[in-house]
C-alpha atoms as a PDB file:
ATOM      1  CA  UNK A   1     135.363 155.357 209.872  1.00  0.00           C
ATOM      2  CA  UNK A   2     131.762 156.506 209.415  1.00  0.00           C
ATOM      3  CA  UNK A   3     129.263 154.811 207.209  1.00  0.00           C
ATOM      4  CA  UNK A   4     129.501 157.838 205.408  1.00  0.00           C
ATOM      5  CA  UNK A   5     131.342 160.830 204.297  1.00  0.00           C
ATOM      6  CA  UNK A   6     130.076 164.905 204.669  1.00  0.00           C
ATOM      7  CA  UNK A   7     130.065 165.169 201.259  1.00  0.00           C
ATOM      8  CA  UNK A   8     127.654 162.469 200.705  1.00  0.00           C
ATOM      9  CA  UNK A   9     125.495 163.546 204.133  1.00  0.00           C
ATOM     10  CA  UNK A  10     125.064 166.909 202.471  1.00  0.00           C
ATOM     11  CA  UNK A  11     123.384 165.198 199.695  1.00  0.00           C
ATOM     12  CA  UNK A  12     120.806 164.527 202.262  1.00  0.00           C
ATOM     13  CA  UNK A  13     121.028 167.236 205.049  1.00  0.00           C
ATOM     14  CA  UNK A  14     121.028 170.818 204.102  1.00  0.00           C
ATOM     15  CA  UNK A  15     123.301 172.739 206.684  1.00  0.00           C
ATOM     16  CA  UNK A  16     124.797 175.586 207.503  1.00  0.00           C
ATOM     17  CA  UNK A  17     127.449 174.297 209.937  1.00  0.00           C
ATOM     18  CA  UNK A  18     130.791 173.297 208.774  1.00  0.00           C
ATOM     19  CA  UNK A  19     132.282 170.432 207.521  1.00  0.00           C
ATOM     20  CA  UNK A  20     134.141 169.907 210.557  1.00  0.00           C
ATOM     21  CA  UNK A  21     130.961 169.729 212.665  1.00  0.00           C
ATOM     22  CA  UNK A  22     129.166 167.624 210.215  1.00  0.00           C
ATOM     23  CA  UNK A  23     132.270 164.661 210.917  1.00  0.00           C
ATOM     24  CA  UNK A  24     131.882 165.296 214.669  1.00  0.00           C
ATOM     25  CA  UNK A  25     128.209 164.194 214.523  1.00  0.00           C
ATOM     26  CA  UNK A  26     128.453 161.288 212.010  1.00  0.00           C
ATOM     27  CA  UNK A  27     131.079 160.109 213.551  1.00  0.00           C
ATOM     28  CA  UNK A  28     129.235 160.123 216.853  1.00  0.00           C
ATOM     29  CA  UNK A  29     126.010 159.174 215.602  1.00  0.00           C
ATOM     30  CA  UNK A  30     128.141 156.187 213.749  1.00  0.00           C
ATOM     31  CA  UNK A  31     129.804 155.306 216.772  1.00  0.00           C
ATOM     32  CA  UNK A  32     126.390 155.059 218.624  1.00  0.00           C
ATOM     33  CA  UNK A  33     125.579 152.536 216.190  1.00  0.00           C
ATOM     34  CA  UNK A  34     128.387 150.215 216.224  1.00  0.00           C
ATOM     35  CA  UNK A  35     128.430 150.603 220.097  1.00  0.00           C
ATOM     36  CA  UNK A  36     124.559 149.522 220.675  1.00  0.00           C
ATOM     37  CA  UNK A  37     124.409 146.983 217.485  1.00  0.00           C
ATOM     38  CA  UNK A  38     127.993 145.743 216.575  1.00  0.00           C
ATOM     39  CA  UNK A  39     130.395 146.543 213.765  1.00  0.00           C
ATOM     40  CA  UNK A  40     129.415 145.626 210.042  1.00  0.00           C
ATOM     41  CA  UNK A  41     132.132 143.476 209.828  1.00  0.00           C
ATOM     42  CA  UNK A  42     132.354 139.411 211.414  1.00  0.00           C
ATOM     43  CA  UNK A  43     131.284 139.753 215.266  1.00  0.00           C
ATOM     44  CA  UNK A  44     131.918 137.523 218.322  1.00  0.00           C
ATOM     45  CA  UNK A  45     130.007 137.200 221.348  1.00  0.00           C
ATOM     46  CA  UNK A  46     130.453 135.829 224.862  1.00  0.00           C
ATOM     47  CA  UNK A  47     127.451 134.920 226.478  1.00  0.00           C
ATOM     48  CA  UNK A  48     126.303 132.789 229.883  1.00  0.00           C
ATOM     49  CA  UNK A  49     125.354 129.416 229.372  1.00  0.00           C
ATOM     50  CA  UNK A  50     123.518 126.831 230.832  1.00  0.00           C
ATOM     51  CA  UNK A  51     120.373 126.620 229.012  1.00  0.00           C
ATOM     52  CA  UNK A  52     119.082 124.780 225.982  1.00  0.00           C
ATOM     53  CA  UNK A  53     118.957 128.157 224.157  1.00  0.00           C
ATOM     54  CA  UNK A  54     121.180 131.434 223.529  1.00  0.00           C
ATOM     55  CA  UNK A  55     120.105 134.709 221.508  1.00  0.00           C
ATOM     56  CA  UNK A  56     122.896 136.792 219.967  1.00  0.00           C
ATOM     57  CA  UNK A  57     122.844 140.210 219.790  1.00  0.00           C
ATOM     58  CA  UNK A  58     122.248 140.707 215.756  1.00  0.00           C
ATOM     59  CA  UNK A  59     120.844 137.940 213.357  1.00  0.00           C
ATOM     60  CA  UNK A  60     124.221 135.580 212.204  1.00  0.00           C
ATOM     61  CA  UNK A  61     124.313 134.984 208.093  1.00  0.00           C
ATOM     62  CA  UNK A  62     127.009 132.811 209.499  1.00  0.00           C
ATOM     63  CA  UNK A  63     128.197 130.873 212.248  1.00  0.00           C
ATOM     64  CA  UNK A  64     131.792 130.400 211.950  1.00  0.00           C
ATOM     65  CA  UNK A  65     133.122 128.884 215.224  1.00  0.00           C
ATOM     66  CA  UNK A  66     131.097 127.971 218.541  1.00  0.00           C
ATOM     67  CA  UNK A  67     133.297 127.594 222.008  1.00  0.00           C
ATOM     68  CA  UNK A  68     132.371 126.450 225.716  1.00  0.00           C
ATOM     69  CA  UNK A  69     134.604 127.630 228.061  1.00  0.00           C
ATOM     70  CA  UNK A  70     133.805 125.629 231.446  1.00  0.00           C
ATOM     71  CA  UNK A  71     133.777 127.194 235.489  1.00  0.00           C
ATOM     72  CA  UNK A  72     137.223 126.277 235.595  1.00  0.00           C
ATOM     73  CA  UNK A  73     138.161 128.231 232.419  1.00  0.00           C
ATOM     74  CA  UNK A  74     140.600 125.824 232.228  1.00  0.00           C
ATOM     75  CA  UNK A  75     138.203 123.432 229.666  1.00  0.00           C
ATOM     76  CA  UNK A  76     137.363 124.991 225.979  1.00  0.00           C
ATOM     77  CA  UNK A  77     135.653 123.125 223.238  1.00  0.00           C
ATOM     78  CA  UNK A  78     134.899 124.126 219.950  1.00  0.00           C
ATOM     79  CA  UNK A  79     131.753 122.816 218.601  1.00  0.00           C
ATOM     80  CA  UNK A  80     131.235 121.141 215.475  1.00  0.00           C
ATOM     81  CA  UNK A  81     128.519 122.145 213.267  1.00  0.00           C
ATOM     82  CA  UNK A  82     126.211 119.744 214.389  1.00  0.00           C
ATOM     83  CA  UNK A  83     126.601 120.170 218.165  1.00  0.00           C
ATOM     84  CA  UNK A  84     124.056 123.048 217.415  1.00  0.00           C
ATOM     85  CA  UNK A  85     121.351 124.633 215.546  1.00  0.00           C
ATOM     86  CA  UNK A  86     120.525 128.009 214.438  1.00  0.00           C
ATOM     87  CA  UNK A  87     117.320 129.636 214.369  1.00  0.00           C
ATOM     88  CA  UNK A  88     115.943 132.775 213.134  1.00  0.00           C
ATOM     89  CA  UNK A  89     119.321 134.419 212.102  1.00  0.00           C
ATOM     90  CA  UNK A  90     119.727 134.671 215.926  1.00  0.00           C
ATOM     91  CA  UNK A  91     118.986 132.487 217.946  1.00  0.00           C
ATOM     92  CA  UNK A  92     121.097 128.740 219.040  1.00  0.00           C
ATOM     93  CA  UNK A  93     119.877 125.677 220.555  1.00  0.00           C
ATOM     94  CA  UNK A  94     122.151 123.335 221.991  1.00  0.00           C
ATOM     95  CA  UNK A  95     121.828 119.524 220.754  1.00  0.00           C
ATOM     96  CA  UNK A  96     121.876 116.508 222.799  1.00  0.00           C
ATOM     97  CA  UNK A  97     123.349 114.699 219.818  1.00  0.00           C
ATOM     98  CA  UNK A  98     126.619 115.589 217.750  1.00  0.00           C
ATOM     99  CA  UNK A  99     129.972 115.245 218.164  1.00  0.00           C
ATOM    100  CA  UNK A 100     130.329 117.147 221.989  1.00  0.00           C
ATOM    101  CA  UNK A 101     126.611 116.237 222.761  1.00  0.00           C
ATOM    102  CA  UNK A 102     124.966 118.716 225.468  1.00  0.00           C
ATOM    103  CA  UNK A 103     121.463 119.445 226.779  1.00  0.00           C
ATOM    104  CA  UNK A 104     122.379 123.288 227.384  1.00  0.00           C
ATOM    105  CA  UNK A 105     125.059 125.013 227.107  1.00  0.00           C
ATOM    106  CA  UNK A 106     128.319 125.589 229.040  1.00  0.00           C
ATOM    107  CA  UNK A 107     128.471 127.949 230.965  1.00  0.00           C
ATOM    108  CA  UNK A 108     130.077 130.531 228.850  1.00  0.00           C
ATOM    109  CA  UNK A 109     129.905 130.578 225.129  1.00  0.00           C
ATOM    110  CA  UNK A 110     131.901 132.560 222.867  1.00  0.00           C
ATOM    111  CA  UNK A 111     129.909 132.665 219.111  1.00  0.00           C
ATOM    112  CA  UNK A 112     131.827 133.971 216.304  1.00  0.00           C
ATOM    113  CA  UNK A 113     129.464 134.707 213.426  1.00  0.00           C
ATOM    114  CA  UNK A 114     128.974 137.260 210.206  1.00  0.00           C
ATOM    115  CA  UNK A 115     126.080 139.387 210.884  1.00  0.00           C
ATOM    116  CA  UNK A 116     123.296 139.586 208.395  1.00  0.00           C
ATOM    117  CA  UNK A 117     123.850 142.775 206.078  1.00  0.00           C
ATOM    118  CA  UNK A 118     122.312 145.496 207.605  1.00  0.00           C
ATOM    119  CA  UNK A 119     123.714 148.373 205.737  1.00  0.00           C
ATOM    120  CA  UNK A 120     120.873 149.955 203.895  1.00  0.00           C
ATOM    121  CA  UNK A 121     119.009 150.242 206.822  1.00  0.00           C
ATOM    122  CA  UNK A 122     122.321 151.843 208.882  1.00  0.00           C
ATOM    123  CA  UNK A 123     122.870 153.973 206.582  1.00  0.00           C
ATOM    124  CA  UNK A 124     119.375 155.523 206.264  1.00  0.00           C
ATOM    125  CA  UNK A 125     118.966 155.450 210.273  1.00  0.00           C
ATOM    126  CA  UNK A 126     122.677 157.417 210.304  1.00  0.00           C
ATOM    127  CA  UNK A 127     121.206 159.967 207.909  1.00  0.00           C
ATOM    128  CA  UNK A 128     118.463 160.642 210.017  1.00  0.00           C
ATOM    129  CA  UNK A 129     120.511 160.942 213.250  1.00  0.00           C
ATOM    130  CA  UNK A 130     122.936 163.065 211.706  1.00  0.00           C
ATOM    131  CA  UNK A 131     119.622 165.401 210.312  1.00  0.00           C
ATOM    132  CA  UNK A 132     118.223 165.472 213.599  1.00  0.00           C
ATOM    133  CA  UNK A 133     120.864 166.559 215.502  1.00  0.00           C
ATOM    134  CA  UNK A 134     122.348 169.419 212.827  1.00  0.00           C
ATOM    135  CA  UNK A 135     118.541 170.553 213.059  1.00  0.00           C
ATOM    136  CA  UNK A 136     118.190 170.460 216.528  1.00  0.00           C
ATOM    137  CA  UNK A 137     117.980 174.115 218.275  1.00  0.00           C
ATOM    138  CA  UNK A 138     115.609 173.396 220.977  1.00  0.00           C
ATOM    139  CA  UNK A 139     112.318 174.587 219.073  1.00  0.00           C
ATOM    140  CA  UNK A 140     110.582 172.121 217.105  1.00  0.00           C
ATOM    141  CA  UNK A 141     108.025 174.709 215.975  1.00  0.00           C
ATOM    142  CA  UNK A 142     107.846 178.533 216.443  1.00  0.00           C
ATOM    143  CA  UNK A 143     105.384 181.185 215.241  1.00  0.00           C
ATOM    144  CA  UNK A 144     104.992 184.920 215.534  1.00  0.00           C
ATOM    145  CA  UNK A 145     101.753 186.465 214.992  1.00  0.00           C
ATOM    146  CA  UNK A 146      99.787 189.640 216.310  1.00  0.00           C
ATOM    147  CA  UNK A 147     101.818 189.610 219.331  1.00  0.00           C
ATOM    148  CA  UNK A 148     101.517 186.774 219.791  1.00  0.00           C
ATOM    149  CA  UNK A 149     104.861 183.686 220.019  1.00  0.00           C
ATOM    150  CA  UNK A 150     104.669 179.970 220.319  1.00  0.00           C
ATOM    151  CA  UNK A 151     107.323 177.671 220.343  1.00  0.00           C
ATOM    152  CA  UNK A 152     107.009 173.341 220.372  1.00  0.00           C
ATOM    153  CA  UNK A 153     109.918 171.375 221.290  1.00  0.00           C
ATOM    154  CA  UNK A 154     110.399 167.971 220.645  1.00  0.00           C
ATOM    155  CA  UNK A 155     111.906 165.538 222.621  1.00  0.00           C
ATOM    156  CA  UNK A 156     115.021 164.818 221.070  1.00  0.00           C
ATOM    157  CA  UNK A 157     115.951 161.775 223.388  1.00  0.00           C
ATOM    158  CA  UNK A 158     112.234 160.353 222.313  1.00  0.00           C
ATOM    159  CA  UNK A 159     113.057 160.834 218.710  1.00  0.00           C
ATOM    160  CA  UNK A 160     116.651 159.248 218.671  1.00  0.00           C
ATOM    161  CA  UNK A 161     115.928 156.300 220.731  1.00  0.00           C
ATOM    162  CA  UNK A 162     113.196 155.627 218.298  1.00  0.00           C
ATOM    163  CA  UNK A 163     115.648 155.795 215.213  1.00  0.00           C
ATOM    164  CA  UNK A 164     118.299 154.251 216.915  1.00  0.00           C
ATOM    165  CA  UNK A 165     115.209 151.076 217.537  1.00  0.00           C
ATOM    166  CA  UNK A 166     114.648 150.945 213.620  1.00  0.00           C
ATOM    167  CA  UNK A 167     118.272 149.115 214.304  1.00  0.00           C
ATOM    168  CA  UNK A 168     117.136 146.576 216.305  1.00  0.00           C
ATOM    169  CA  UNK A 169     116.612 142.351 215.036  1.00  0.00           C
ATOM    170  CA  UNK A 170     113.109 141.776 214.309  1.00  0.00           C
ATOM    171  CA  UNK A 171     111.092 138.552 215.155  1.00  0.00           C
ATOM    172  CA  UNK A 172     111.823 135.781 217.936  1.00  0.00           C
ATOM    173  CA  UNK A 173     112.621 136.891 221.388  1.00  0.00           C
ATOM    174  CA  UNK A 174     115.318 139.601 221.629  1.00  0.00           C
ATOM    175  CA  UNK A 175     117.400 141.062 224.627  1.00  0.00           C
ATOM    176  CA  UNK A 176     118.027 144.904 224.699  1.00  0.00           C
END
């Protein structure tokens, strides 16, 4: 279900298409979030080991469990708490010290964690995606004068990668 309903995008995109095209773009627009930068809900990522540090894909309020699964996939451990530290929202170092001590980490990890709220800013980045693509006809600017016509068009793909990167952590080192 979409961060938002047509009735409340209308509030913020004037339209002339139907309600019934207005879903189809939020919910692909909202779908296009969640795909590139995770539900809003608790998250869980597996991720390669074997060095000292890991980045996840969003910033983690909260880590709630940390696994190792070893080559022979045979071998999980959960971490404890202090087996690790966070850093930045994002980022996870592996400790030498703690309960299952390590000096990286295995060699694939599986983090469960709550993402940081991010709805304000999903919400406002949805708007915009839905706006631009209800507004989109091809012509970004047209005039008519004296027999004269000229038209500007934008580059949509330009425009709604650069929305869609508004998404995207801020600070520390980051993975795309």
């Amino acid at each position: 279900m979409a961060l938002l309903t047509v009735t409340q995008l209308r509030e913020h995109v004037e339209s002339d298409l139907p309600d019934a095209a207005l879903e189809r773009i939020l919910d692909a627009e909202d779908a296009e979030i969640v795909r590139r930068f995770g539900a809003l809900a608790s998250e869980s990522e597996e991720l390669a080991g074997d060095a000292r540090l890991l980045f996840l894909r969003r910033h983690a309020a909260a880590v709630t469990t940390v696994t190792e699964t070893e080559a022979d996939n045979a071998t999980v451990t959960t971490l404890a708490a202090n087996d690790f530290r966070q850093w930045g929202g994002g980022i996870l170092e592996r400790l030498a010290t703690g309960d299952h001590p390590r000096a990286a980490w295995g060699p694939v990890v599986t983090v469960a964690y709550t993402p940081e709220d991010d709805l304000t800013e999903r919400t406002h980045v949805l708007i915009q995606l839905c706006q631009l693509a209800a507004r989109y006809t091809g012509a970004q600017h047209e005039s008519v004068g004296q027999g004269d016509y000229a038209v500007t068009l934008p580059d949509y793909r330009r425009e709604r990668e650069r929305l869609l990167l508004g998404l995207a952590p801020r600070g520390g080192l980051w993975l795309a």
